[in-house]
N, C-alpha and C. Protein backbone atom coordinates (compact mmCIF):
# COMPACT_ATOMS: atom_id res chain seq x y z
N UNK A 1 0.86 -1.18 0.00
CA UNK A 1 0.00 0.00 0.00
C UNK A 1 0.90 1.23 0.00
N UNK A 2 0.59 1.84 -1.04
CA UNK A 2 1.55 3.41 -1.14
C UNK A 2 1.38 4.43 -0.32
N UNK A 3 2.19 5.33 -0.05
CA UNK A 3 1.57 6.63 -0.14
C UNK A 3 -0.01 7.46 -0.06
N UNK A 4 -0.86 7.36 0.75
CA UNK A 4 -1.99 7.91 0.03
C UNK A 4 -1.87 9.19 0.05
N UNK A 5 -2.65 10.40 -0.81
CA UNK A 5 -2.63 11.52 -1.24
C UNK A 5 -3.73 12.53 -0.20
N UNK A 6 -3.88 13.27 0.40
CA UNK A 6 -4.89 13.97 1.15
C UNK A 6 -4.53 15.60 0.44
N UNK A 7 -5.71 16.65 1.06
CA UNK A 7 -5.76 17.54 0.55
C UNK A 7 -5.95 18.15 1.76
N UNK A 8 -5.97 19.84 1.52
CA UNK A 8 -6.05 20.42 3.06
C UNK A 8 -7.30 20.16 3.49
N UNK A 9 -8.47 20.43 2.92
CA UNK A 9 -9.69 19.78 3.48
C UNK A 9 -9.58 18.58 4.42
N UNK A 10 -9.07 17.82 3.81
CA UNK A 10 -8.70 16.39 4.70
C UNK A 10 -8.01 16.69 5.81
N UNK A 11 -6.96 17.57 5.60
CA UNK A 11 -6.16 17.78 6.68
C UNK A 11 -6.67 18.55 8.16
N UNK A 12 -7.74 19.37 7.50
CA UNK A 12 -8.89 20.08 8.32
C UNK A 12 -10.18 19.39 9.19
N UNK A 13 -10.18 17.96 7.98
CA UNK A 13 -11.17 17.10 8.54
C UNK A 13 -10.22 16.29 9.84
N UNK A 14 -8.83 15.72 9.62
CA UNK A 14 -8.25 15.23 10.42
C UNK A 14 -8.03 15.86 11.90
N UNK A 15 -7.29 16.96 11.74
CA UNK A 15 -7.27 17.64 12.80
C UNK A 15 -8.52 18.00 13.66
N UNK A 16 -9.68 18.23 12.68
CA UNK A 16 -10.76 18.40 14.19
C UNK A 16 -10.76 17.18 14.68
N UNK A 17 -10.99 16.15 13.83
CA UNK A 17 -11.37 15.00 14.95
C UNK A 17 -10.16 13.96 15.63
N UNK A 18 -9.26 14.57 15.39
CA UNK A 18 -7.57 14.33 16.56
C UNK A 18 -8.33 15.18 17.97
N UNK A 19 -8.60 15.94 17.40
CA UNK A 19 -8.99 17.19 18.59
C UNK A 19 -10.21 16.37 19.82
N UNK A 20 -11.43 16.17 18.95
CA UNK A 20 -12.40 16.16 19.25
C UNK A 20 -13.30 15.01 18.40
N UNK A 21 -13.10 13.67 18.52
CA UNK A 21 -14.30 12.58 17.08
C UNK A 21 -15.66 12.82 17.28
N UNK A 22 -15.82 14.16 17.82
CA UNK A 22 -17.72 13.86 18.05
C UNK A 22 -18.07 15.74 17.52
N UNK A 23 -16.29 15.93 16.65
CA UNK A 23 -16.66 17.48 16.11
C UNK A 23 -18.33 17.02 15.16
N UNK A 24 -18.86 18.13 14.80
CA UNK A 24 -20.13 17.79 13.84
C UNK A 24 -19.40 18.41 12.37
N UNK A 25 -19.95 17.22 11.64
CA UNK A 25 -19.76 17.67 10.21
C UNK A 25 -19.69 18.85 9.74
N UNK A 26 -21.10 19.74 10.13
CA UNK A 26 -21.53 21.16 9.65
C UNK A 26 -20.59 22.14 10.30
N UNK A 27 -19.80 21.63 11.71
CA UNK A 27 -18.37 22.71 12.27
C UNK A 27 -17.17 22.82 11.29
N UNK A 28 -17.19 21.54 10.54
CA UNK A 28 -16.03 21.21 9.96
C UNK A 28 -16.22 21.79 8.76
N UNK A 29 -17.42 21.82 8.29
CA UNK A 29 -17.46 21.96 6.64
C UNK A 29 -17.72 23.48 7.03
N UNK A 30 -18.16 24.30 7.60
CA UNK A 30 -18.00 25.69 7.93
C UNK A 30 -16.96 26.22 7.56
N UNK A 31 -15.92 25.78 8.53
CA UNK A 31 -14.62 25.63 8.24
C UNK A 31 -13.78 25.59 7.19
N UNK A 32 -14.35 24.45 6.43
CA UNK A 32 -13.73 24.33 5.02
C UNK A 32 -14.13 25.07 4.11
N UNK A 33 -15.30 26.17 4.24
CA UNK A 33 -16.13 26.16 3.25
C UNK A 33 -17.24 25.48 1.94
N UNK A 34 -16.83 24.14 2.59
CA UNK A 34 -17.58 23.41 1.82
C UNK A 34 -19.15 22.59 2.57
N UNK A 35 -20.29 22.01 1.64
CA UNK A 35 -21.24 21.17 2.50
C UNK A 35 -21.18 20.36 3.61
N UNK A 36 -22.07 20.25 4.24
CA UNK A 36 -22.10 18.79 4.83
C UNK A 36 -21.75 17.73 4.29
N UNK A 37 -22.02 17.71 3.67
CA UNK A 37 -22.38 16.56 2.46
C UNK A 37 -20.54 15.95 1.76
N UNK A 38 -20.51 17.38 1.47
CA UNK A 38 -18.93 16.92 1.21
C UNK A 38 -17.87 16.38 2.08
N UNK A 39 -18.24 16.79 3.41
CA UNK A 39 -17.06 16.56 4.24
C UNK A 39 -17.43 15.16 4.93
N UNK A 40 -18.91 14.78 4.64
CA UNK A 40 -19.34 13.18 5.13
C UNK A 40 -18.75 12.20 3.89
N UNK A 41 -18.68 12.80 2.62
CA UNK A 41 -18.23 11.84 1.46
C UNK A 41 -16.46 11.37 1.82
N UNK A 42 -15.84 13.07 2.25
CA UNK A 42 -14.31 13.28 2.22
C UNK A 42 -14.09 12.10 3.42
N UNK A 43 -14.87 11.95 4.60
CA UNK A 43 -14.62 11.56 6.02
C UNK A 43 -14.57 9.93 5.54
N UNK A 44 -15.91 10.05 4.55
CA UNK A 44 -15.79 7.86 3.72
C UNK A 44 -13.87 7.63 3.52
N UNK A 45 -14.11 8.93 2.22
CA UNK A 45 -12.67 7.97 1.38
C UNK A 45 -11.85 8.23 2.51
N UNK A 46 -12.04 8.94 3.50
CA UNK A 46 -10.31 8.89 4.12
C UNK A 46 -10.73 7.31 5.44
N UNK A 47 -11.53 6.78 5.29
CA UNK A 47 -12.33 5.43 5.98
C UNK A 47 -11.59 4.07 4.98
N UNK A 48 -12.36 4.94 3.78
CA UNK A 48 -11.61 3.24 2.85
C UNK A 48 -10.34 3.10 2.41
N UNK A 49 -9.39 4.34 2.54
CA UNK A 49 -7.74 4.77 2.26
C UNK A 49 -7.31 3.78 3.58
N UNK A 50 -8.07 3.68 4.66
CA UNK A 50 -7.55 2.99 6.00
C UNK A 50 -6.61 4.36 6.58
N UNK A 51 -6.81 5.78 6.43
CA UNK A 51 -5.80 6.47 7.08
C UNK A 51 -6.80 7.18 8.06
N UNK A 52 -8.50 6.64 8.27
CA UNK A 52 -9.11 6.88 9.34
C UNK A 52 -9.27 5.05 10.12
N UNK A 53 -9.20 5.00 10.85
CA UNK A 53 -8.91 3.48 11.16
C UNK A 53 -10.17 3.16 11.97
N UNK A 54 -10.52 3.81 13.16
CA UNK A 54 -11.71 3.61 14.26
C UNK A 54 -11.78 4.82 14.33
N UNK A 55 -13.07 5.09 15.54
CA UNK A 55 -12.16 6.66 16.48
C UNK A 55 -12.91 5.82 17.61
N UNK A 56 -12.32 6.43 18.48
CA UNK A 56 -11.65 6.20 20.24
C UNK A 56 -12.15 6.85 21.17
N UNK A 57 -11.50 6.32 22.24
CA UNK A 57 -11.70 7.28 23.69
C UNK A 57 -10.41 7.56 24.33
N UNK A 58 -10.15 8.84 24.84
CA UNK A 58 -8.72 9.08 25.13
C UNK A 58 -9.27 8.50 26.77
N UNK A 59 -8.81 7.68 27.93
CA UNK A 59 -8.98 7.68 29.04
C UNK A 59 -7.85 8.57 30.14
N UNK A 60 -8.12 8.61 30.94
CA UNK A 60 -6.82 9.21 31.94
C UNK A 60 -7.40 8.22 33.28
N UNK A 61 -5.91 7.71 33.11
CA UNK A 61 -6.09 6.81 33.88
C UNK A 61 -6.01 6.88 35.76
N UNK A 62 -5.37 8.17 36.06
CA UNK A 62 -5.71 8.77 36.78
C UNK A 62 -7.10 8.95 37.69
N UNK A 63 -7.85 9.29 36.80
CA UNK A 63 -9.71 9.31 37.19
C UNK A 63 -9.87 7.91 37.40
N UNK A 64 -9.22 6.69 37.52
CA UNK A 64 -9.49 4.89 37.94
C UNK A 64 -8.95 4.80 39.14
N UNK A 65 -7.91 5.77 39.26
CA UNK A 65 -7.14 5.78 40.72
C UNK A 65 -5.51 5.10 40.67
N UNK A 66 -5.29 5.21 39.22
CA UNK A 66 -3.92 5.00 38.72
C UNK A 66 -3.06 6.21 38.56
N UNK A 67 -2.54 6.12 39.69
CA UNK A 67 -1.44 7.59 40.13
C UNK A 67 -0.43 7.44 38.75
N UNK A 68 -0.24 6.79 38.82
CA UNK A 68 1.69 5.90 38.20
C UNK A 68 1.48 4.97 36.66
N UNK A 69 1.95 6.04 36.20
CA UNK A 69 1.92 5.51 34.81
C UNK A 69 3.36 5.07 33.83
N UNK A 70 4.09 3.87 33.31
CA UNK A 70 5.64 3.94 33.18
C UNK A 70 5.59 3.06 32.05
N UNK A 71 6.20 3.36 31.53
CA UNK A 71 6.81 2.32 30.12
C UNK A 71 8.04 1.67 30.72
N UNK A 72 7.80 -0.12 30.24
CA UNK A 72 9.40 -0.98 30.56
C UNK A 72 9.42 -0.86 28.88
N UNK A 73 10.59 -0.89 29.02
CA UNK A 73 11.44 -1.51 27.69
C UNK A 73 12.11 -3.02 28.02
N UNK A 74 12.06 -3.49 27.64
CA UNK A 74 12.24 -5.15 28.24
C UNK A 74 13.28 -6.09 26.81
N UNK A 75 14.66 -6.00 27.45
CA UNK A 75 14.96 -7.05 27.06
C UNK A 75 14.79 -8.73 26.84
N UNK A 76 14.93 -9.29 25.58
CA UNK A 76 14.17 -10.75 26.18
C UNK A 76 15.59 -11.81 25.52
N UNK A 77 15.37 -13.23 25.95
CA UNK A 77 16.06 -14.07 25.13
C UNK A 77 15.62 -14.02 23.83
N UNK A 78 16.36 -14.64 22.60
CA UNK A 78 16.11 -14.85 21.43
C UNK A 78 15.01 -15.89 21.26
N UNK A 79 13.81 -15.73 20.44
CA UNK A 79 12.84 -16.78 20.26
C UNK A 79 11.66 -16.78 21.06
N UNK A 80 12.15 -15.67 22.33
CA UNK A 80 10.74 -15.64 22.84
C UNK A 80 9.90 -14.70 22.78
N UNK A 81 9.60 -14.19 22.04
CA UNK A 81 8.89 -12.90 21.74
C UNK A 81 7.73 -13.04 21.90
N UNK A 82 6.72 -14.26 21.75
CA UNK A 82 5.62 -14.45 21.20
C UNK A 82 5.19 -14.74 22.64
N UNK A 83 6.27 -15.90 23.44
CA UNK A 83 5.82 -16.16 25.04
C UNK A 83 5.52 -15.33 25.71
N UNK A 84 6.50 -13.87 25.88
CA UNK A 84 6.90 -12.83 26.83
C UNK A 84 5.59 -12.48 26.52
N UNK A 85 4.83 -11.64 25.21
CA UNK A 85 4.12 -10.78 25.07
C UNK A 85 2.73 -11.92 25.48
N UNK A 86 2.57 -12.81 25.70
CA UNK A 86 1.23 -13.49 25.96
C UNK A 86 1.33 -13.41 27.53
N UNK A 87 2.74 -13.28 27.97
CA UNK A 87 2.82 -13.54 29.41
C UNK A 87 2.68 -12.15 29.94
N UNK A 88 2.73 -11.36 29.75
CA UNK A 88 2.73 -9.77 29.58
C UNK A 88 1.22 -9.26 29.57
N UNK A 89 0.80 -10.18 28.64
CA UNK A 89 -0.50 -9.13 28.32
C UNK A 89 -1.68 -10.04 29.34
N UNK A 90 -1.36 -11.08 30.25
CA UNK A 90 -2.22 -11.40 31.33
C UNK A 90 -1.99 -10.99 32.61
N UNK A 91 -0.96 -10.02 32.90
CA UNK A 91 -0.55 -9.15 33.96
C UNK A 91 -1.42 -7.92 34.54
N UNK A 92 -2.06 -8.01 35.49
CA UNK A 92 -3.13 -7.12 36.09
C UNK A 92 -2.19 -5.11 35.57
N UNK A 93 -2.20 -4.21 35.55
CA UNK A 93 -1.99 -3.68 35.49
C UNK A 93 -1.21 -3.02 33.73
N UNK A 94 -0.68 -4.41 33.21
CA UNK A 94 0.10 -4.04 31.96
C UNK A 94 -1.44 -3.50 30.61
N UNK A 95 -1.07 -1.77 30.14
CA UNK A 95 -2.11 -1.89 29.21
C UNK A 95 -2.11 -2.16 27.69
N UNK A 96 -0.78 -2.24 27.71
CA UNK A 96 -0.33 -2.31 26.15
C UNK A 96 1.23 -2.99 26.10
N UNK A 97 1.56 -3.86 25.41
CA UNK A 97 2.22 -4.66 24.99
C UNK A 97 3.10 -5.01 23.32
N UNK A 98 4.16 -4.36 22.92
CA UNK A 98 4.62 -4.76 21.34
C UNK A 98 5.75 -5.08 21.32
N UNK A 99 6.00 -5.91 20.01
CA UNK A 99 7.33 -5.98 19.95
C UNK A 99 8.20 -5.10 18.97
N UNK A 100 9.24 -4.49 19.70
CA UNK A 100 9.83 -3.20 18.94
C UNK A 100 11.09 -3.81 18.43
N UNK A 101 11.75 -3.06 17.56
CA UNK A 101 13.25 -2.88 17.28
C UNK A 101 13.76 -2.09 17.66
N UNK A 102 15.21 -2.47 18.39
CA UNK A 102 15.85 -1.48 18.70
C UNK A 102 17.37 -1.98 19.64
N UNK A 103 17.18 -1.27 20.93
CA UNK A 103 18.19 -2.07 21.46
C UNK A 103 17.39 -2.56 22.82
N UNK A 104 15.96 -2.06 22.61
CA UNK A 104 14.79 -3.53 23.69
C UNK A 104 14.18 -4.38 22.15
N UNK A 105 13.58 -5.13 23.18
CA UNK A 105 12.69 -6.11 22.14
C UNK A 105 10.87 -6.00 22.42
N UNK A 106 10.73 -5.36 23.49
CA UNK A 106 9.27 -5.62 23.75
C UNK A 106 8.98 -3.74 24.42
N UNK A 107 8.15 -3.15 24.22
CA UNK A 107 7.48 -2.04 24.92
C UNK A 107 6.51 -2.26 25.13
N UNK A 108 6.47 -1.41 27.07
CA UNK A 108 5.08 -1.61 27.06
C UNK A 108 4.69 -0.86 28.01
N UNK A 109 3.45 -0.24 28.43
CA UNK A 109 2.92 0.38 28.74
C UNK A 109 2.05 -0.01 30.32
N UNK A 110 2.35 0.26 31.38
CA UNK A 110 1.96 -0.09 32.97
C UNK A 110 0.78 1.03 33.32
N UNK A 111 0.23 0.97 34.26
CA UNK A 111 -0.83 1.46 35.17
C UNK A 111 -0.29 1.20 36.70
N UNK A 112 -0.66 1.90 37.58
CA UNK A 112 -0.44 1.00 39.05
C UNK A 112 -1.00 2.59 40.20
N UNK A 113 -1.44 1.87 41.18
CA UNK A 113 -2.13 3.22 41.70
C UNK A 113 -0.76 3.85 42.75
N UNK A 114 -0.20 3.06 42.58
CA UNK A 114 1.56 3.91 43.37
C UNK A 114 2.25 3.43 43.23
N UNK A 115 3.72 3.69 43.42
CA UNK A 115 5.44 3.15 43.38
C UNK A 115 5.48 1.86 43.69
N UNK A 116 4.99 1.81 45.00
CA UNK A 116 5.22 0.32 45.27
C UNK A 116 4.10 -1.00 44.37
N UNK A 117 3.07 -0.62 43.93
CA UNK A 117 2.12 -1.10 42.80
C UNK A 117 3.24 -1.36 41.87
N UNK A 118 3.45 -0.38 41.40
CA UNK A 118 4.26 -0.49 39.75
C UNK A 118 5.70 -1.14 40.26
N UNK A 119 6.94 -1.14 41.36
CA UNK A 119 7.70 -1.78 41.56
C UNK A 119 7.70 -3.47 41.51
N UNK A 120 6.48 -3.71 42.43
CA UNK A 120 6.07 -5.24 42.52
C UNK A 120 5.74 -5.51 41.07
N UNK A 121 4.78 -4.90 40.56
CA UNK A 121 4.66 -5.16 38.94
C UNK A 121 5.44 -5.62 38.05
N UNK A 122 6.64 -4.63 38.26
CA UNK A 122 8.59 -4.72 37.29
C UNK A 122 8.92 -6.13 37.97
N UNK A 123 9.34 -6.49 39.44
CA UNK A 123 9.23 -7.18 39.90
C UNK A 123 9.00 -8.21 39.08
N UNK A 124 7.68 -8.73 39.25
CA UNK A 124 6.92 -9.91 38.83
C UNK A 124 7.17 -10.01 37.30
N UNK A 125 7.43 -8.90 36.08
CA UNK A 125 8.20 -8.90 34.88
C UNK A 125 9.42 -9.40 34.87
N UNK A 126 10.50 -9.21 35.87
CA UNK A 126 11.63 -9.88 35.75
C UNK A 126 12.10 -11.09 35.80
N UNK A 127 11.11 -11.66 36.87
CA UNK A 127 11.32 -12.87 37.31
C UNK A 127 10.70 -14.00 36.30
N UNK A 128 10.43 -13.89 34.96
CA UNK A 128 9.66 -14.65 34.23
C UNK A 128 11.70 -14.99 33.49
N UNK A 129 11.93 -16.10 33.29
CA UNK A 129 13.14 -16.98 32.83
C UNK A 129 13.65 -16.11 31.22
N UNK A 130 12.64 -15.85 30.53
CA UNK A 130 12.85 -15.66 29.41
C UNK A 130 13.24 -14.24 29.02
N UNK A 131 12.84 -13.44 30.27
CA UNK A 131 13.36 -11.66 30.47
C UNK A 131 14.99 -11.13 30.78
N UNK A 132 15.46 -10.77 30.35
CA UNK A 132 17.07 -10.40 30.27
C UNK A 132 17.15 -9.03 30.96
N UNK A 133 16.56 -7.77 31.01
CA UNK A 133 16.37 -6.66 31.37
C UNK A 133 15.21 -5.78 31.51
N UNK A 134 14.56 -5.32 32.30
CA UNK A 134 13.25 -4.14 32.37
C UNK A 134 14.23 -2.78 32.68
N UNK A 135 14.13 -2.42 31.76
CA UNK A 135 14.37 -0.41 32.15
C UNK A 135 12.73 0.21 32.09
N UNK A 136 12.82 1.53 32.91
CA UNK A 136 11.30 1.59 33.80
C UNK A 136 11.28 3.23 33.36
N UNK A 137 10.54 3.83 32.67
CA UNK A 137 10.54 5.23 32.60
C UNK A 137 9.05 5.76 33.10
N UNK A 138 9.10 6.81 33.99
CA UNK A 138 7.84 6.32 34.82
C UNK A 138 7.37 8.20 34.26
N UNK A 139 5.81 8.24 33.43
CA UNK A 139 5.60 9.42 32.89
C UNK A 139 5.57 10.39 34.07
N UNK A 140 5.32 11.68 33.76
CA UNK A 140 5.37 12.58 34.60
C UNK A 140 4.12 13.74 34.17
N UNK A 141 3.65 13.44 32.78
CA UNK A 141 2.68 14.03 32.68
C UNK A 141 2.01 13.37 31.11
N UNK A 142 0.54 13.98 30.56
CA UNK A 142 0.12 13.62 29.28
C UNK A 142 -0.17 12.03 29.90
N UNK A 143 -0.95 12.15 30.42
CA UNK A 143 -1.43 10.21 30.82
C UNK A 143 -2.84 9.67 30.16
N UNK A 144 -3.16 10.62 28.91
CA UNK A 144 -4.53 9.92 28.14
C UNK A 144 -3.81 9.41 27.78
N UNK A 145 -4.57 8.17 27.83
CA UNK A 145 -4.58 6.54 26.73
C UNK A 145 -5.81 6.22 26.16
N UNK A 146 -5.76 5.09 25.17
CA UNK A 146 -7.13 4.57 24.67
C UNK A 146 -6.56 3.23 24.47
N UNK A 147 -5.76 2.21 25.53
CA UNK A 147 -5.27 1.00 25.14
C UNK A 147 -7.07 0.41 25.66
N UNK A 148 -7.12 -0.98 24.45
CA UNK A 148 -8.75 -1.49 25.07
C UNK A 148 -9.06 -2.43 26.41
N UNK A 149 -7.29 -2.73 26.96
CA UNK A 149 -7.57 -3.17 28.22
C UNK A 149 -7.41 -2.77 29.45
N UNK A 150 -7.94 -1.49 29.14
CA UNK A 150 -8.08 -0.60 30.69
C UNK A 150 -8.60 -1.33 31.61
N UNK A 151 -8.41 -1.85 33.04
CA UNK A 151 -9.57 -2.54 33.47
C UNK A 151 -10.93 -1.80 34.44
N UNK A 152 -11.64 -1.81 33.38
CA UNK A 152 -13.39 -0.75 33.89
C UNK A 152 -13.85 -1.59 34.66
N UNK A 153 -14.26 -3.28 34.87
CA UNK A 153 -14.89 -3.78 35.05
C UNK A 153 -15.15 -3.46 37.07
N UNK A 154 -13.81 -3.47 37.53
CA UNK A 154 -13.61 -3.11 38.83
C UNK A 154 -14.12 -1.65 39.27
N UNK A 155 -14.79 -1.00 38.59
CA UNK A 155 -15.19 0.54 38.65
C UNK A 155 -16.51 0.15 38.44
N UNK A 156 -17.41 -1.02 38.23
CA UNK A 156 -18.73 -0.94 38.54
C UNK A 156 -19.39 -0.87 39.57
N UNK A 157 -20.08 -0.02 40.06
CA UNK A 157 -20.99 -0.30 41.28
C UNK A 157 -21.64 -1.36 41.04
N UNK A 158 -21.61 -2.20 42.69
CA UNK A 158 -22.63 -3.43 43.00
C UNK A 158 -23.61 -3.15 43.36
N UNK A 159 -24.77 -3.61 42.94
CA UNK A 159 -26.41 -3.11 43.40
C UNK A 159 -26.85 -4.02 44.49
N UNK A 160 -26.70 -2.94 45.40
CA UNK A 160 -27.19 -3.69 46.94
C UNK A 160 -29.32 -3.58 46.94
């Protein structure tokens, strides 16, 4: 798949809804000077180009009661890439999981409602046979995410 081609319109359509996916058509096409109509056709092809993919929810994970937010970079042995990241992605707290190039092999993305949360976490990452190194960069600000395994389910009220 090449290159696809966009125009500033597009680029106008993109940016509101980076901003905002629930901008309204008629804000946007204001904007552009052009219809409704046009900017619902423009919003298709940039759908079937695949350079609109879904749209999302930014969360902050913060508002769950997740103080502590950190990326490991995780060295692994050779061959296990496929183990680590299955073993990874059943870890209470881990929200996102890939395998990168570089000089790690796996990134990934933690939650934990404090230091000692997210320490025991690294912890329990190291001690798996097939892990060689966790380096721990722990954010300090910008904590929206939209990974899909936030865990909500523990944020339901029980109906007494």
């Amino acid at each position: 798949m090449g290159k696809q081609k966009i125009d500033p319109t597009d680029i106008t359509i993109l940016r509101n809804l980076q901003q905002d996916a629930r901008t309204k058509y008629s804000d946007i096409a204001k904007q552009c000077n052009v219809s409704v109509d046009t900017i619902i056709k423009r919003y298709r092809k940039l759908q079937q180009q695949g350079i609109i993919k879904n749209t999302t929810l930014l969360l902050d994970p913060r508002r769950f009661g997740d103080e502590i937010i950190a990326n490991f970079s995780i060295d692994i042995e050779p061959q296990s890439t496929t183990e680590v990241l299955n073993y990874l992605q059943k870890q209470p707290g881990i929200l996102f999981s890939t395998h990168s190039l570089g000089e790690y092999d796996i990134f990934t993305i933690a939650a934990a409602k404090n230091m000692n949360e997210m320490n025991n976490l690294k912890e329990k990452i190291q001690s798996h046979n097939m892990i060689r190194e966790v380096k721990t960069s722990i954010w300090v600000d910008q904590f929206l995410l939209c990974p899909q395994n936030f865990e909500l389910e523990p944020l339901l009220e029980t109906q007494q």
